[in-house]
Protein backbone atom coordinates (compact mmCIF):
# COMPACT_ATOMS: atom_id res chain seq x y z
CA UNK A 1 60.24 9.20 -28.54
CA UNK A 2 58.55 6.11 -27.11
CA UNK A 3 54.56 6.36 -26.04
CA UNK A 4 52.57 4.11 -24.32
CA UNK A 5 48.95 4.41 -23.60
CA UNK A 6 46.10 2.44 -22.60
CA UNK A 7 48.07 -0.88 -23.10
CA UNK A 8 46.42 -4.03 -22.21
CA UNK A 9 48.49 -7.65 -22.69
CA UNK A 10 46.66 -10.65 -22.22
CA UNK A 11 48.63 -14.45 -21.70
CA UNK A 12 45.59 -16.27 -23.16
CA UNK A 13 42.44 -15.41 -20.85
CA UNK A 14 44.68 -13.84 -18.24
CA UNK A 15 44.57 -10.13 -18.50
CA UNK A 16 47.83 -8.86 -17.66
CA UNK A 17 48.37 -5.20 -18.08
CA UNK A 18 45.71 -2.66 -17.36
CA UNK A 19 46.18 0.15 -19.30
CA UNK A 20 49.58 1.20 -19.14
CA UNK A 21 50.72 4.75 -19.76
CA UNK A 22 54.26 5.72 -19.66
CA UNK A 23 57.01 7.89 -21.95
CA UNK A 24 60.70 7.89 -22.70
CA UNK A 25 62.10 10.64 -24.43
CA UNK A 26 65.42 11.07 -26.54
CA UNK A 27 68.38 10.58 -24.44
CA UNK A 28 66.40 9.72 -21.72
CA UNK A 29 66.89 6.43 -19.14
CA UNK A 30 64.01 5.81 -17.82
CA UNK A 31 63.35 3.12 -15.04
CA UNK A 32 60.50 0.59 -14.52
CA UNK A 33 60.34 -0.72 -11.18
CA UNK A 34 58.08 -3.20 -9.35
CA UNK A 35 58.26 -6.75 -7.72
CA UNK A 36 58.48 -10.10 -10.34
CA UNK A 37 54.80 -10.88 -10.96
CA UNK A 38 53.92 -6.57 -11.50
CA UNK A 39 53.83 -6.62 -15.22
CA UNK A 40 57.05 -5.20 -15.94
CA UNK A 41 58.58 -7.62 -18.22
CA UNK A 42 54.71 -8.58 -19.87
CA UNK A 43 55.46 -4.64 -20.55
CA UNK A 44 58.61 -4.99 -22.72
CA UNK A 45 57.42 -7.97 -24.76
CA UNK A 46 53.80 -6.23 -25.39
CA UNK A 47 56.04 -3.41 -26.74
CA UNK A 48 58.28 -5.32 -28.57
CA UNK A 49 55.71 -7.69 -30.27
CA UNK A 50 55.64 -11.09 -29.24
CA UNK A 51 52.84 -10.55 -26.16
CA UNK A 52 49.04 -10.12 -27.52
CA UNK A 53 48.29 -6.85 -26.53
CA UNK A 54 45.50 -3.23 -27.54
CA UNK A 55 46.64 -0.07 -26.94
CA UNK A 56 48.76 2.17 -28.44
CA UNK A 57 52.57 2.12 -28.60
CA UNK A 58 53.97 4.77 -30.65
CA UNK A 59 57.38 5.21 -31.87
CA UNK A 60 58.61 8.59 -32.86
CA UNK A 61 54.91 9.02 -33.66
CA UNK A 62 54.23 6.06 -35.69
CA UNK A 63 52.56 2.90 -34.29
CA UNK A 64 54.35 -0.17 -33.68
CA UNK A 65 51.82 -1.90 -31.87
CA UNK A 66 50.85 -5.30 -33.82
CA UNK A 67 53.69 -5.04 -36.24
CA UNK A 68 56.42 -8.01 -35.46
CA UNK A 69 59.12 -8.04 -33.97
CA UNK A 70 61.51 -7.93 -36.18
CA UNK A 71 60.14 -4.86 -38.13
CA UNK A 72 59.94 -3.39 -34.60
CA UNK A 73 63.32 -3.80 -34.14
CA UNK A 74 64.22 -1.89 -37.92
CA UNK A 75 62.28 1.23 -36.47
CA UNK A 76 64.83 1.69 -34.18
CA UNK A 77 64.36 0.01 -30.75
CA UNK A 78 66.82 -3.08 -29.43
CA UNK A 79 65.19 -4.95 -26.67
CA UNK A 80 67.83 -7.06 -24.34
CA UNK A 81 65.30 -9.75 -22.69
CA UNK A 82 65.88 -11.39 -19.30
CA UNK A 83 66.72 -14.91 -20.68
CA UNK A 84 69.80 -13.15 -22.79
CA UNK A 85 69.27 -15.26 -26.30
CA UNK A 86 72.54 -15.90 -27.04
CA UNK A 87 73.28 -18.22 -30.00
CA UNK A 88 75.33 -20.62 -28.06
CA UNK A 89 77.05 -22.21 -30.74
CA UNK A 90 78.32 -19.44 -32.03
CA UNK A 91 81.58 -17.59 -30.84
CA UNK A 92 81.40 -14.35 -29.07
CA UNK A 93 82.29 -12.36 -32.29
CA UNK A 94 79.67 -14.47 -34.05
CA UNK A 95 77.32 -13.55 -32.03
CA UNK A 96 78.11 -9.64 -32.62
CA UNK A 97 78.06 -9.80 -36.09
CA UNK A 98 74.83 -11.14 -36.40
CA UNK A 99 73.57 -8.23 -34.39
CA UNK A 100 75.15 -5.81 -36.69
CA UNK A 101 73.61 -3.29 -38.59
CA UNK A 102 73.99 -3.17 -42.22
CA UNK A 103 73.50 -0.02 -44.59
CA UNK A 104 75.09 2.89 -46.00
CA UNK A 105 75.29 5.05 -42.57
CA UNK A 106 78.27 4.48 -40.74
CA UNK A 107 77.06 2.96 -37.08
CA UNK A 108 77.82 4.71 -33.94
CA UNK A 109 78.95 1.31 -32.49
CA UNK A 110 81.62 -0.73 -33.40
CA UNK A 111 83.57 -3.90 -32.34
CA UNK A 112 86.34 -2.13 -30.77
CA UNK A 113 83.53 -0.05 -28.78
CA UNK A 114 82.28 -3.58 -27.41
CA UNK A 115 85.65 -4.90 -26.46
CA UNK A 116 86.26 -1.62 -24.76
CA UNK A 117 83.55 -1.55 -23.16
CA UNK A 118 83.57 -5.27 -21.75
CA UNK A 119 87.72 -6.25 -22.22
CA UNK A 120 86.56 -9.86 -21.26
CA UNK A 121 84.68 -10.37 -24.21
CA UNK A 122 87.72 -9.29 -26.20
CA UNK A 123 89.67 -12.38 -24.45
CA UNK A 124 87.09 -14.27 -25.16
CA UNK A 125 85.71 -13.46 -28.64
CA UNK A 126 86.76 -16.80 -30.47
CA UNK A 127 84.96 -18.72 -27.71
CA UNK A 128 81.69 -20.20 -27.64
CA UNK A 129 78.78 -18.57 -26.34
CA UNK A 130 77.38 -21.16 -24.46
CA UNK A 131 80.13 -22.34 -22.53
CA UNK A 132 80.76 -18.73 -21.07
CA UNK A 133 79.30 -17.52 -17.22
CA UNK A 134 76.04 -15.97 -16.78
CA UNK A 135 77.72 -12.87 -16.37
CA UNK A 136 79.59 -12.90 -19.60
CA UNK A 137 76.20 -13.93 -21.68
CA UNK A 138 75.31 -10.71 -20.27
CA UNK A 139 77.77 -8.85 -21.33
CA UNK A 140 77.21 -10.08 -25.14
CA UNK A 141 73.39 -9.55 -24.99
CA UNK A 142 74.00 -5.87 -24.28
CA UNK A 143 76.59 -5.51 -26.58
CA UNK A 144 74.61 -7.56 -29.55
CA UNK A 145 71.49 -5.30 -28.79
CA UNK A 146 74.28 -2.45 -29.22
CA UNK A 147 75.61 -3.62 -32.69
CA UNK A 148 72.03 -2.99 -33.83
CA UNK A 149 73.04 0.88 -33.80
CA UNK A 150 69.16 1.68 -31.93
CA UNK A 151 67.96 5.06 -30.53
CA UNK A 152 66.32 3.12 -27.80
CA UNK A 153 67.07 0.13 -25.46
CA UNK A 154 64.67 -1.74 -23.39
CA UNK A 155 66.71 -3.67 -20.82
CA UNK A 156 65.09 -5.88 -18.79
CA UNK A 157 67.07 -7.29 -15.63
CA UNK A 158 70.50 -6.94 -16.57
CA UNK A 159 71.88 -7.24 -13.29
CA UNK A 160 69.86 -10.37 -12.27
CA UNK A 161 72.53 -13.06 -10.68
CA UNK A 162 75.44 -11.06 -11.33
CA UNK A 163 78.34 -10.75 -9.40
CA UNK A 164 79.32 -7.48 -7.67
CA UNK A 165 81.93 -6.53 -10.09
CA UNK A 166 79.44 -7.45 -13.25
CA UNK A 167 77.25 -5.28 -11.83
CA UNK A 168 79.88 -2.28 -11.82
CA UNK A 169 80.50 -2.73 -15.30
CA UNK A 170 76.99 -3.10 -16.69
CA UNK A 171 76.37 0.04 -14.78
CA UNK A 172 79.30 2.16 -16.29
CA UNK A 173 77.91 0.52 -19.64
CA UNK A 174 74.34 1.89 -19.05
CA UNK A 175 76.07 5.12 -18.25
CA UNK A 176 78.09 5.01 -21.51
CA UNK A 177 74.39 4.91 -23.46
CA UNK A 178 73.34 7.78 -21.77
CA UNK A 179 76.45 9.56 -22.41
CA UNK A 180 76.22 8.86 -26.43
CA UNK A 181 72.29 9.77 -26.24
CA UNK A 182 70.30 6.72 -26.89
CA UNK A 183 67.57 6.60 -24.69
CA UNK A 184 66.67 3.51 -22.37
CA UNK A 185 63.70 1.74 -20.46
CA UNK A 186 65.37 0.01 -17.87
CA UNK A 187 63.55 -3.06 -16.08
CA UNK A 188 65.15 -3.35 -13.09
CA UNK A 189 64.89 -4.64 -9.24
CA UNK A 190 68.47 -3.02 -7.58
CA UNK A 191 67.06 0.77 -6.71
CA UNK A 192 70.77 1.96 -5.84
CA UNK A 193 71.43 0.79 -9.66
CA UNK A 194 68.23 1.97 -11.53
CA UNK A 195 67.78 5.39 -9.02
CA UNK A 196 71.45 6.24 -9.79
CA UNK A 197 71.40 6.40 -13.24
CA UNK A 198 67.91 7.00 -14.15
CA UNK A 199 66.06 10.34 -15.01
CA UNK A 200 62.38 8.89 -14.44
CA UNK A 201 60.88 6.39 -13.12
CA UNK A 202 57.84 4.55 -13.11
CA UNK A 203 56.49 1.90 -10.57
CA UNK A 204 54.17 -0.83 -11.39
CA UNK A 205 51.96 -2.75 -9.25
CA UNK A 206 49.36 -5.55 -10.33
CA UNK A 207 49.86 -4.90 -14.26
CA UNK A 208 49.00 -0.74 -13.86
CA UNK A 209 51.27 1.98 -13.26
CA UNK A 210 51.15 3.01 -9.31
CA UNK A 211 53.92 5.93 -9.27
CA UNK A 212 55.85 8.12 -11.61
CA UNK A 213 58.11 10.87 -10.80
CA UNK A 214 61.36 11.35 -10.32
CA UNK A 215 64.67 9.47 -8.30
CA UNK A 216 64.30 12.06 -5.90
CA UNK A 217 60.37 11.44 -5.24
CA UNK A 218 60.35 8.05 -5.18
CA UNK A 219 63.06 7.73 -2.11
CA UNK A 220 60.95 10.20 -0.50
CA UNK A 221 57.92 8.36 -1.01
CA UNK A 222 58.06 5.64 1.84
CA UNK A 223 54.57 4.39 1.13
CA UNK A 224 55.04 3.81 -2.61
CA UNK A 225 58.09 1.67 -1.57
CA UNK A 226 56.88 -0.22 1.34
CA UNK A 227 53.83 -1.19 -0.63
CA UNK A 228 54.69 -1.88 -4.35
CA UNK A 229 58.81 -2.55 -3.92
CA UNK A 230 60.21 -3.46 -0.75
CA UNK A 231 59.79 -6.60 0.37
């Protein structure tokens, strides 16, 4: 579904990514690992548009890479960024409505999906965005991306500063996707989280690719982790 190769990303004359390779196929979560400073996030945005970057990324075949954003986003892909990008002014349902998609096919998400999913946003739909916790931002990032009705997430950090119980539910949520068959690139630095759910994963390690394999091969690989993920 999604295929990377040879990607390069550049942050004016700092060369960034060194010729990443990786895959996600349909249904399929797959998890990018690594410590902040790898390349992992650089990764997302150089996929998503709004990092300079050569390569290839395809998308069920066809080739995103250079297109911008926003047409990336109408191939199919929602991308939930670490800084969330909420509109803060805007209430909670606000917010979900502007992340809807519009057409003639019926979406396989719906608002009563999202307030199932996360009940607090229901509570909390006529409120303003910006006056809600960290944690329920979250929540209505994931959900937005969601309303989009995409066939593949990139997630990046969704669990960063959340408490336990947050944590909990934007696992079960992560499960849910899996579940319903949309396929997901998760960024994330909790192993229990991203080994748990995750079919694949990749490690990175000074903007390349150091390890890919399974759940199962990466806790066996106590080199891999002491050097590119433990700290």
């Amino acid at each position: 579904m999604l295929k990377v190769d040879n990607l390069h990303a550049y942050y004016g004359k700092s060369h960034v990514l060194h010729g990443v390779q990786m895959n996600v196929q349909p249904g399929e979560i797959v998890a990018l690992l690594g410590r902040n400073g790898s390349g992992r996030s650089t990764t997302a945005k150089a996929i998503m548009g709004p990092v300079d970057a050569t390569g290839s990324v395809k998308f069920r075949d066809h080739q995103v890479l250079g297109r911008k954003p926003f047409e990336i986003a109408h191939t199919g892909i929602g991308y939930v960024p670490e800084n969330r990008d909420i509109f803060p002014k805007l209430t909670v349902h606000q917010n979900l409505m502007l992340g809807e998609k519009r057409g003639n096919k019926k979406p396989r998400w719906s608002f009563d999906d999202m307030y199932r999913l996360f009940p607090r946003l229901k509570e909390r739909q006529h409120t303003q965005a910006g006056v809600m916790s960290g944690g329920e931002q979250q929540m209505l990032t994931l959900c937005r991306t969601l309303m989009g009705d995409p066939d593949l997430i990139i997630i990046d950090e969704p669990t960063e500063g959340l408490a336990p119980m947050i944590v909990e539910l934007v696992a079960e949520y992560l499960k849910e996707l899996k579940e319903r068959g949309i396929s997901v690139l998760l960024i994330e630095q909790k192993l229990t989280i991203a080994l748990e759910i995750s079919q694949r994963c990749y490690v990175m390690g000074h903007g390349s690719i150091v390890f890919e394999g399974t759940p199962a091969e990466l806790r066996a690989n106590a080199y891999i982790r002491k050097e590119w993920l433990e700290v």
